[in-house]
C-alpha atoms as a PDB file:
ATOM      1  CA  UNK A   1      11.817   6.132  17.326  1.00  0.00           C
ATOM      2  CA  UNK A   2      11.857   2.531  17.755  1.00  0.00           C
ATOM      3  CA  UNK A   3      13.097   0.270  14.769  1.00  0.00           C
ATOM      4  CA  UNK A   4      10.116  -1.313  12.235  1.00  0.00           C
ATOM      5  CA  UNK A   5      10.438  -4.574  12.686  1.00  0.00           C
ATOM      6  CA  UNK A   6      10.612  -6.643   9.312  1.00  0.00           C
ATOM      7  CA  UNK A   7      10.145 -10.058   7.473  1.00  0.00           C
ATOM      8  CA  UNK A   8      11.316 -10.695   4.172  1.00  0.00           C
ATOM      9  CA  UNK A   9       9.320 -13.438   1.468  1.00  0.00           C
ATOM     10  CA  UNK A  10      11.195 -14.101  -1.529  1.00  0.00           C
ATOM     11  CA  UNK A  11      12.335 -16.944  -3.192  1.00  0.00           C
ATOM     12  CA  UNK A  12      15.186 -15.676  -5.414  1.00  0.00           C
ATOM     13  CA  UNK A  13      18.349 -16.058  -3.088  1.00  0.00           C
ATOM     14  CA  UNK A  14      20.296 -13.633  -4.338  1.00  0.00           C
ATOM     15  CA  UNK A  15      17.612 -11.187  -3.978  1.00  0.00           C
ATOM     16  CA  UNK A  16      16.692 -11.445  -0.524  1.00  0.00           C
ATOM     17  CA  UNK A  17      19.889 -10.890   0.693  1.00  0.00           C
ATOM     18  CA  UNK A  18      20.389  -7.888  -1.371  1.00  0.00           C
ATOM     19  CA  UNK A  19      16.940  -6.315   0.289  1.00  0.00           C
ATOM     20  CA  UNK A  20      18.467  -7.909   4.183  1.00  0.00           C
ATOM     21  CA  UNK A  21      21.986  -6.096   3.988  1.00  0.00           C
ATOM     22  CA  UNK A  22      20.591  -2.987   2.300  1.00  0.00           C
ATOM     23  CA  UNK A  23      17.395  -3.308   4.983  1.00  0.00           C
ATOM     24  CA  UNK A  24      19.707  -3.606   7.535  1.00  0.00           C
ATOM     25  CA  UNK A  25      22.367  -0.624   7.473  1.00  0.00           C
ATOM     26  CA  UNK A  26      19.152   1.875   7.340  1.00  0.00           C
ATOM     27  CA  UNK A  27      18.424   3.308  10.894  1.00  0.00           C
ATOM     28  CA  UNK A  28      15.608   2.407  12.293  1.00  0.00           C
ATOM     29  CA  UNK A  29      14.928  -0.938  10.007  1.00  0.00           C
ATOM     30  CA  UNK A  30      15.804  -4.295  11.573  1.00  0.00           C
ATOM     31  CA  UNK A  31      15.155  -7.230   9.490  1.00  0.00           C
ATOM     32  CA  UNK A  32      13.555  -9.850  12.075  1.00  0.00           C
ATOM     33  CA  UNK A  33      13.509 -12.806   9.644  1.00  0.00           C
ATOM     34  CA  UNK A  34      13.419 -14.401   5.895  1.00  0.00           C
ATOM     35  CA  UNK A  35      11.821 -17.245   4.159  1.00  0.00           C
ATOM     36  CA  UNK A  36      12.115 -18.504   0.117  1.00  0.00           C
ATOM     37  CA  UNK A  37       8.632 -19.882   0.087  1.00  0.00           C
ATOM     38  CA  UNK A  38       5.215 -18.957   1.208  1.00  0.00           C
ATOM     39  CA  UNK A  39       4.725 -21.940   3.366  1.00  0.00           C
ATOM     40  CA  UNK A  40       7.781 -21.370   5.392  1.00  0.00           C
ATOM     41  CA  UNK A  41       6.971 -17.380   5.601  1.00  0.00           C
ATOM     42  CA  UNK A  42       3.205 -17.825   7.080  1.00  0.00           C
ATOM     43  CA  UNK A  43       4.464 -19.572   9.791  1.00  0.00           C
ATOM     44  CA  UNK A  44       7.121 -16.951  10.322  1.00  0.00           C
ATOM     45  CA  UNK A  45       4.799 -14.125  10.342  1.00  0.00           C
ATOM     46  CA  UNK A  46       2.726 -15.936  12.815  1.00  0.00           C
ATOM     47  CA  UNK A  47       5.483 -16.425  14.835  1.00  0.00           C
ATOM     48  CA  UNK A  48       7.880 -13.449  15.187  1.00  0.00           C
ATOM     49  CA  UNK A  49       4.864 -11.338  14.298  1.00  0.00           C
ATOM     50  CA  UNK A  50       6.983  -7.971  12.654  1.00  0.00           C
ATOM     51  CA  UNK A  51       5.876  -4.441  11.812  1.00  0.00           C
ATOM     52  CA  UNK A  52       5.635  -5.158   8.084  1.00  0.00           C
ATOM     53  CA  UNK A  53       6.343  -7.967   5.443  1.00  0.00           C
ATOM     54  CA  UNK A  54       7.316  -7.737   2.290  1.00  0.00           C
ATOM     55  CA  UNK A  55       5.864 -10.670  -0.174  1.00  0.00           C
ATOM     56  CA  UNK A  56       7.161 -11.196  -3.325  1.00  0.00           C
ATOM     57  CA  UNK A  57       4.425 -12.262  -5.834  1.00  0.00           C
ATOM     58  CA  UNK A  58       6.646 -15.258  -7.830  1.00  0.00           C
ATOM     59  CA  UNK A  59       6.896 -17.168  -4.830  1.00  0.00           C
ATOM     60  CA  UNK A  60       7.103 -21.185  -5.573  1.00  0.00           C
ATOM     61  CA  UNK A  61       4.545 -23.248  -3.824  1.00  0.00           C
ATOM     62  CA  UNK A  62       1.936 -20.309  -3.550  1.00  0.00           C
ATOM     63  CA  UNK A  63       1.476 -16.654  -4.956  1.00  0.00           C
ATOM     64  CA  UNK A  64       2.238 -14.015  -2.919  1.00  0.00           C
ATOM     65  CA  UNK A  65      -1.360 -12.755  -3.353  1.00  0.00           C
ATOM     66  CA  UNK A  66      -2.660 -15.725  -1.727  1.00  0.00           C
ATOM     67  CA  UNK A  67      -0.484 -16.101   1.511  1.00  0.00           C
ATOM     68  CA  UNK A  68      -1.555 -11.911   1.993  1.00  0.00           C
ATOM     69  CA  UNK A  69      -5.322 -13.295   1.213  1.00  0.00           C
ATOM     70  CA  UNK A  70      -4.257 -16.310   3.884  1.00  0.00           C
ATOM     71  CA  UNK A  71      -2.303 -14.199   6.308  1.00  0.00           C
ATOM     72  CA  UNK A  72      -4.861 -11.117   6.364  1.00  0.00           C
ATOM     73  CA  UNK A  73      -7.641 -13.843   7.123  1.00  0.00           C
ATOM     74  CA  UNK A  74      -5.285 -14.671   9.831  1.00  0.00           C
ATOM     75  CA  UNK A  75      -4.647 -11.562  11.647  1.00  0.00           C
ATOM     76  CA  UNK A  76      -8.722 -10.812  11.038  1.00  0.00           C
ATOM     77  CA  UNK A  77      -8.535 -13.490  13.518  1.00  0.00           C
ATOM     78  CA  UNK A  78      -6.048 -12.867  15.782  1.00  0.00           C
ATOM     79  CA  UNK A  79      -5.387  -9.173  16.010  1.00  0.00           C
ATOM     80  CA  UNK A  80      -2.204  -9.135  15.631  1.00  0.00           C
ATOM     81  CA  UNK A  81      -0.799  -6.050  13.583  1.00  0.00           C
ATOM     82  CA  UNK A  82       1.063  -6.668  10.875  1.00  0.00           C
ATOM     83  CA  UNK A  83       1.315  -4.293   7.067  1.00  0.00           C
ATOM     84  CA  UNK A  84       2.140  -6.126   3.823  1.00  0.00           C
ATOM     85  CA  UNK A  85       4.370  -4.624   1.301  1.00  0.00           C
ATOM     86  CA  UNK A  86       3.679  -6.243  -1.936  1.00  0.00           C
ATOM     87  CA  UNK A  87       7.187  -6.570  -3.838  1.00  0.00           C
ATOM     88  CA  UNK A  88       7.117  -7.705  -7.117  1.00  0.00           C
ATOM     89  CA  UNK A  89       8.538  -6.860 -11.308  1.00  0.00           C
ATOM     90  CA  UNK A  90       4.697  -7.470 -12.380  1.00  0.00           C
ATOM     91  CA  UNK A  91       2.569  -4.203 -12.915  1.00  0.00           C
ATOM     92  CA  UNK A  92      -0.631  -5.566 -15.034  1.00  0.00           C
ATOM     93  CA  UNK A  93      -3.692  -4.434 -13.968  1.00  0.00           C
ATOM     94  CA  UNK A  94      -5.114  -7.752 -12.646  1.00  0.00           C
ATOM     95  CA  UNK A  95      -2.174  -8.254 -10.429  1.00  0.00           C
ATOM     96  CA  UNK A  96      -2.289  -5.128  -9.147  1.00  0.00           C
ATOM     97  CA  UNK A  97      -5.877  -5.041  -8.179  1.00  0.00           C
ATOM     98  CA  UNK A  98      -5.924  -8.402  -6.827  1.00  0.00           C
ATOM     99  CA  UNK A  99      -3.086  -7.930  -4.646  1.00  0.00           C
ATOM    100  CA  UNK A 100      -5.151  -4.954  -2.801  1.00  0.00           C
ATOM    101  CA  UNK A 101      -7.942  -7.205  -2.436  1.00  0.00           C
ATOM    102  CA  UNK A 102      -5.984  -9.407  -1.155  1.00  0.00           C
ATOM    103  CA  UNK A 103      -5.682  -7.307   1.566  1.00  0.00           C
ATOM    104  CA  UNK A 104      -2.211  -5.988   0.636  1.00  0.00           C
ATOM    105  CA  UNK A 105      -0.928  -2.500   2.130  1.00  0.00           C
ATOM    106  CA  UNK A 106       1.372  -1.407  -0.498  1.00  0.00           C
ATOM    107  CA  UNK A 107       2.441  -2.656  -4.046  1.00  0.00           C
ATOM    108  CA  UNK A 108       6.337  -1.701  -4.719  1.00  0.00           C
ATOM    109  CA  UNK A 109       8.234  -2.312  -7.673  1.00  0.00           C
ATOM    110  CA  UNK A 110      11.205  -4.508  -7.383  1.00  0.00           C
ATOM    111  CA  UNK A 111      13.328  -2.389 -10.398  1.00  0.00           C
ATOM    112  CA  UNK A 112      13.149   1.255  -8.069  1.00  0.00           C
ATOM    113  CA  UNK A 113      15.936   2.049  -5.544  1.00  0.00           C
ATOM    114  CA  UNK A 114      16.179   0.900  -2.116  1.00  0.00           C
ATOM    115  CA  UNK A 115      15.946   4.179  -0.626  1.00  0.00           C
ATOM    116  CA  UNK A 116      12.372   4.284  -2.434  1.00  0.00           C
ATOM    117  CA  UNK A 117      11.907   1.394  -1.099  1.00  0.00           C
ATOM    118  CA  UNK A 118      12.739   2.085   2.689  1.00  0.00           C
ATOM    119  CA  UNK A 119      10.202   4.744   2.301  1.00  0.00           C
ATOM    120  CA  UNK A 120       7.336   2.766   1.131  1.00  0.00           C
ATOM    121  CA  UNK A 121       8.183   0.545   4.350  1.00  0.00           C
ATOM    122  CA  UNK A 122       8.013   3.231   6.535  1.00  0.00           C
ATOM    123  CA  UNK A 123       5.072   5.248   4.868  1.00  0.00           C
ATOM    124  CA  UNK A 124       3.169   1.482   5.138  1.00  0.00           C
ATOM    125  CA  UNK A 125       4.592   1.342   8.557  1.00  0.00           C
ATOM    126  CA  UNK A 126       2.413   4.418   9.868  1.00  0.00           C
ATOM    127  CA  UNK A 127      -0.186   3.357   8.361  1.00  0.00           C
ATOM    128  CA  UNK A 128      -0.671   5.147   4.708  1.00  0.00           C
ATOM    129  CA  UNK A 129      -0.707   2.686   1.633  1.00  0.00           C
ATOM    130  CA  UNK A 130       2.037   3.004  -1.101  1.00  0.00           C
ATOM    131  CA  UNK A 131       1.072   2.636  -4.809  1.00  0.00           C
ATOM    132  CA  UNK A 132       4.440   2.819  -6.539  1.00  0.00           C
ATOM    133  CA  UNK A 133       4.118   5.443  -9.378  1.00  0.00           C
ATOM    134  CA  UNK A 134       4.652   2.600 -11.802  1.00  0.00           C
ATOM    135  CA  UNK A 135       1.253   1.621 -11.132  1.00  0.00           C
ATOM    136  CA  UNK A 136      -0.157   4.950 -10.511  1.00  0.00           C
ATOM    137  CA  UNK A 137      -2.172   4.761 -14.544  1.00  0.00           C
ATOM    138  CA  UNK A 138      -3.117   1.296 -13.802  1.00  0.00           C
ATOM    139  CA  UNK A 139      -5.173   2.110 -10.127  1.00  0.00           C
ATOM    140  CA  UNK A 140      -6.171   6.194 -11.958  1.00  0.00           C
ATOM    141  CA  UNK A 141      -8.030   3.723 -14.557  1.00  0.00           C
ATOM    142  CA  UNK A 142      -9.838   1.299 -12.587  1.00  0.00           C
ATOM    143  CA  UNK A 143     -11.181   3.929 -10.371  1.00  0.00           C
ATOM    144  CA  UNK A 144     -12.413   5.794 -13.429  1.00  0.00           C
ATOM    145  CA  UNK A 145     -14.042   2.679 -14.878  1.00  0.00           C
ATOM    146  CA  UNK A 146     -16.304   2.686 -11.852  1.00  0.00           C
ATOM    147  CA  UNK A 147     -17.212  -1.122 -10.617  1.00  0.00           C
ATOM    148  CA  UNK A 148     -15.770  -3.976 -11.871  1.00  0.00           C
ATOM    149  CA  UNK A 149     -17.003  -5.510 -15.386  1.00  0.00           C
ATOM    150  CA  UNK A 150     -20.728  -6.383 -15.812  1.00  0.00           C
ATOM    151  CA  UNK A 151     -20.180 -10.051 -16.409  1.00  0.00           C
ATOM    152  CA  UNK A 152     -18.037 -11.135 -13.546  1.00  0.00           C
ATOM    153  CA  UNK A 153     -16.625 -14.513 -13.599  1.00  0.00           C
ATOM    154  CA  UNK A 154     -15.461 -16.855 -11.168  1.00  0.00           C
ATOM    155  CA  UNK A 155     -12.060 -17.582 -13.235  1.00  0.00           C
ATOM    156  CA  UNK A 156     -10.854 -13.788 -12.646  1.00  0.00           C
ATOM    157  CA  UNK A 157      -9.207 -12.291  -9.930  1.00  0.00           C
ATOM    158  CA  UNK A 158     -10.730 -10.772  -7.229  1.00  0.00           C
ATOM    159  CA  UNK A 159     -11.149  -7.336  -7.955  1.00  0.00           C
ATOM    160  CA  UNK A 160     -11.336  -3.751  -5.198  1.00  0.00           C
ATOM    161  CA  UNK A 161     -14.586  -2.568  -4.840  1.00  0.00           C
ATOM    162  CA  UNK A 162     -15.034   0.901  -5.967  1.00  0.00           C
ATOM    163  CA  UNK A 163     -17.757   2.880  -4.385  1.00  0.00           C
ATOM    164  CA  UNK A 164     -18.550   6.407  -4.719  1.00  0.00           C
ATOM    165  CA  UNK A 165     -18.594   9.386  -2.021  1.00  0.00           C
ATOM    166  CA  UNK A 166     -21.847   8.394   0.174  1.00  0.00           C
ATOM    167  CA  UNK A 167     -24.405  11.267   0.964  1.00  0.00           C
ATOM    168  CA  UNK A 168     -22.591  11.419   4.399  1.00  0.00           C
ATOM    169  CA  UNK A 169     -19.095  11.920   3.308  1.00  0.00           C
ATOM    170  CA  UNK A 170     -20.431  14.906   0.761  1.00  0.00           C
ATOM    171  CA  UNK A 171     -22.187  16.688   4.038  1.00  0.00           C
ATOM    172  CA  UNK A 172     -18.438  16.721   5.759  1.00  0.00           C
ATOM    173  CA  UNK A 173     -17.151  18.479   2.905  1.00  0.00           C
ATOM    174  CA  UNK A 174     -19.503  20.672   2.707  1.00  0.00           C
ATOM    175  CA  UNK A 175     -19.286  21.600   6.267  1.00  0.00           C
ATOM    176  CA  UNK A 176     -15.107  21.275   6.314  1.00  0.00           C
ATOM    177  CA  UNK A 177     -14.092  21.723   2.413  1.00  0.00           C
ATOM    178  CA  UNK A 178     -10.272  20.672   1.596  1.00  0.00           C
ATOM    179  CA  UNK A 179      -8.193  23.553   1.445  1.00  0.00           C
ATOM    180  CA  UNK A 180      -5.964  24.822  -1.353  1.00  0.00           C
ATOM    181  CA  UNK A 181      -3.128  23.062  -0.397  1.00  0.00           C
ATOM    182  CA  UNK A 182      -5.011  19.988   0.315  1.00  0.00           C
ATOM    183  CA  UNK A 183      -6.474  19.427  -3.190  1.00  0.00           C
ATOM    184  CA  UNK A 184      -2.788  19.779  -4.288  1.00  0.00           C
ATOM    185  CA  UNK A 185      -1.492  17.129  -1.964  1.00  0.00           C
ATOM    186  CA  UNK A 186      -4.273  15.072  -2.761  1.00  0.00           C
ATOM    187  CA  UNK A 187      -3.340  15.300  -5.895  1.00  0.00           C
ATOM    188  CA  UNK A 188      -0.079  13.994  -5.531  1.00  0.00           C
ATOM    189  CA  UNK A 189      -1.390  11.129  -3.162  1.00  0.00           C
ATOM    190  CA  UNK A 190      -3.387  10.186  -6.107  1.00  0.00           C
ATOM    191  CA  UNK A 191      -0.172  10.167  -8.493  1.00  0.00           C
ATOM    192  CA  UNK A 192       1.578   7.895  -5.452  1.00  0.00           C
ATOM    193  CA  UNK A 193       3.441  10.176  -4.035  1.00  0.00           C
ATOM    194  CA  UNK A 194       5.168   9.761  -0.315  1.00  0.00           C
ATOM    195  CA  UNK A 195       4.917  12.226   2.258  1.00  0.00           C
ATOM    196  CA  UNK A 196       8.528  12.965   1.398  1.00  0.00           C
ATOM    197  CA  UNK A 197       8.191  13.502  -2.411  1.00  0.00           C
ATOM    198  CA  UNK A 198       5.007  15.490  -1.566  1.00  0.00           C
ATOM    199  CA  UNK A 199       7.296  17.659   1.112  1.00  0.00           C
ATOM    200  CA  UNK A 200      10.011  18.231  -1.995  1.00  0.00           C
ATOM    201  CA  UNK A 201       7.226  19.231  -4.671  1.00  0.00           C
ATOM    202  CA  UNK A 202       5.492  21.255  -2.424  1.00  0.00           C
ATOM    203  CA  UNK A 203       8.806  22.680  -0.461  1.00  0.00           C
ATOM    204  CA  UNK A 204       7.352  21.986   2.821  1.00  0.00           C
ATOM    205  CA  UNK A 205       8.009  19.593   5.244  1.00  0.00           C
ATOM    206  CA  UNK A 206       7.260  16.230   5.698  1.00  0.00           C
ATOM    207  CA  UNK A 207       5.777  16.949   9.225  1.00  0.00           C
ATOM    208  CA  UNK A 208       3.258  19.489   7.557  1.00  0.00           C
ATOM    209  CA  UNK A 209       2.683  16.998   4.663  1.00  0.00           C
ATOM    210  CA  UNK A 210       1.875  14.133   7.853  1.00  0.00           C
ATOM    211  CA  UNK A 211      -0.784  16.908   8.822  1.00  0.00           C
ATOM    212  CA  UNK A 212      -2.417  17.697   6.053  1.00  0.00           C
ATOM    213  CA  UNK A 213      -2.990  14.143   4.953  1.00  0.00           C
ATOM    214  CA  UNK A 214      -4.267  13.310   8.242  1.00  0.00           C
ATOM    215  CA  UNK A 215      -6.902  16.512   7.595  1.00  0.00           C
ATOM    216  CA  UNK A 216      -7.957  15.119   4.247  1.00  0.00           C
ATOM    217  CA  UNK A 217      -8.067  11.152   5.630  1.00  0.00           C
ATOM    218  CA  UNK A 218     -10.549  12.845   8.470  1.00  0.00           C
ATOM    219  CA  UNK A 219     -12.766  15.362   6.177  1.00  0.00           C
ATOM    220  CA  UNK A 220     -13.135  12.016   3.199  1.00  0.00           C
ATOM    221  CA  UNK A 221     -13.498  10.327   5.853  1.00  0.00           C
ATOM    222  CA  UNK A 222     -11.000   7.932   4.640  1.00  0.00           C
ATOM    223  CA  UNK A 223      -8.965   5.274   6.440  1.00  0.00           C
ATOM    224  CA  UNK A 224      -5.841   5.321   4.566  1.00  0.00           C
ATOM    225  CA  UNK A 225      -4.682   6.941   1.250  1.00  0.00           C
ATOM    226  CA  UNK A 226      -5.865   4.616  -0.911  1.00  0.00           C
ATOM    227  CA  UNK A 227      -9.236   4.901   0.068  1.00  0.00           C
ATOM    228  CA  UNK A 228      -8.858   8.944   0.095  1.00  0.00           C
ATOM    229  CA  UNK A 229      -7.024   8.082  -3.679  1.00  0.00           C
ATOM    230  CA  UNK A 230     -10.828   6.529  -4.148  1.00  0.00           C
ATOM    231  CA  UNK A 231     -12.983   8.802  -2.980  1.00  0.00           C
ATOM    232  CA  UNK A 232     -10.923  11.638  -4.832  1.00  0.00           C
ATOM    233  CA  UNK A 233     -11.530  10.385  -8.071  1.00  0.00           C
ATOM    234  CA  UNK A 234     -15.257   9.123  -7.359  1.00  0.00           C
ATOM    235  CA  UNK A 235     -15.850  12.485  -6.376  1.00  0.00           C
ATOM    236  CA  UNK A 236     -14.390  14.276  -9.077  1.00  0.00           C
ATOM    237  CA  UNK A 237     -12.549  16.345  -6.122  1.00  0.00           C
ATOM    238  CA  UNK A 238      -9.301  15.022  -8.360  1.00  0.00           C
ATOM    239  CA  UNK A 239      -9.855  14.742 -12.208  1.00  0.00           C
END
């Protein structure tokens, strides 16, 4: 398997060096670069363009929120392929909803252990979104609220759109319903679970977990776990 490439944004000194050695002695994780400040790490995603970056929110001279807003606009642009790992000690709900419409892959926890963390990377990596169980309640409530507040107002954050299972996604589940043992690990997709605490739970392994999710991303029709997280709850397929 070929190392996931890696760029670390945080301003706290101490911190990021912490996350680069610990980063570093994990196989198959190669830290490609590191900035303190939003400014300097746009240009370095641009530039060494990695597998994933991992913003902190506190940054100085611009919120993490904004440079994955700025740097998602970005790759919209360019192509380029690049996940964002939101890191960050702040789990209110308006942070944590406006960092996914931000455009932001995964939202991590800075107070959980590395190892945790070196499986978000690699779950956001391949492509499936990590919602750190800390903020499991805060995303559960939002989507059973429904859409955002009737009185929107320009002074609050951007908020994810929450739409419910179209007439077209019902018809595929009619024709291919979820299995037993998918409702259960959509269950535990919906609690944030990894494919590897899904594989302990469920004492299977975390190949079989890989294809089951991939069967419930293609019968929700779903493009990542969040969105099959979304479409769970909408449904009432998880209650």
């Amino acid at each position: 398997m070929s190392e996931i490439s890696i760029v670390l944004i945080e301003d706290h000194d101490l911190t990021r060096m912490g996350l680069r050695a610990a980063l570093q002695s994990y196989t198959g994780l190669r830290v490609v670069g590191e900035a303190a400040n939003a400014t300097q790490g746009l240009k370095l995603l641009e530039n060494s363009k990695p597998d994933v970056a991992v913003v902190d929110i506190g940054l100085p001279d611009m919120d993490g929120i904004e440079l994955t807003r700025k740097f998602k606009r970005y790759l919209a642009e360019t192509g380029q392929m690049t996940k964002v790992l939101i890191l960050t000690m702040d789990h209110s709900e308006d942070a944590v909803l406006a960092a996914f419409a931000a455009g932001a892959d995964s939202y991590y926890m800075k107070e959980t252990s590395i190892n945790k963390l070196t499986e978000a990377i690699q779950a956001t990596f391949y492509g499936n979104s990590w919602i750190d169980p800390a903020i499991a309640n805060v995303v559960l409530r939002k989507m059973r609220q429904g859409l955002p507040g009737d009185s929107p107002s320009a002074d609050k954050p951007k908020t994810v759109k929450i739409e419910a299972l179209a007439t077209e996604y019902e018809q595929v589940l009619e024709t291919y319903p979820l299995t037993q043992r998918e409702l259960e690990i959509l269950e535990l997709i919906v609690a944030g679970c990894s494919n590897g605490q899904i594989a302990e739970k469920l004492y299977i392994t975390v190949g079989t977990v890989k294809t089951h999710v991939r069967n419930i991303l293609n019968k929700l029709c779903a493009d990542d776990r969040t969105q099959a997280a979304v479409r769970a709850l909408r449904s009432g397929l998880v209650a």
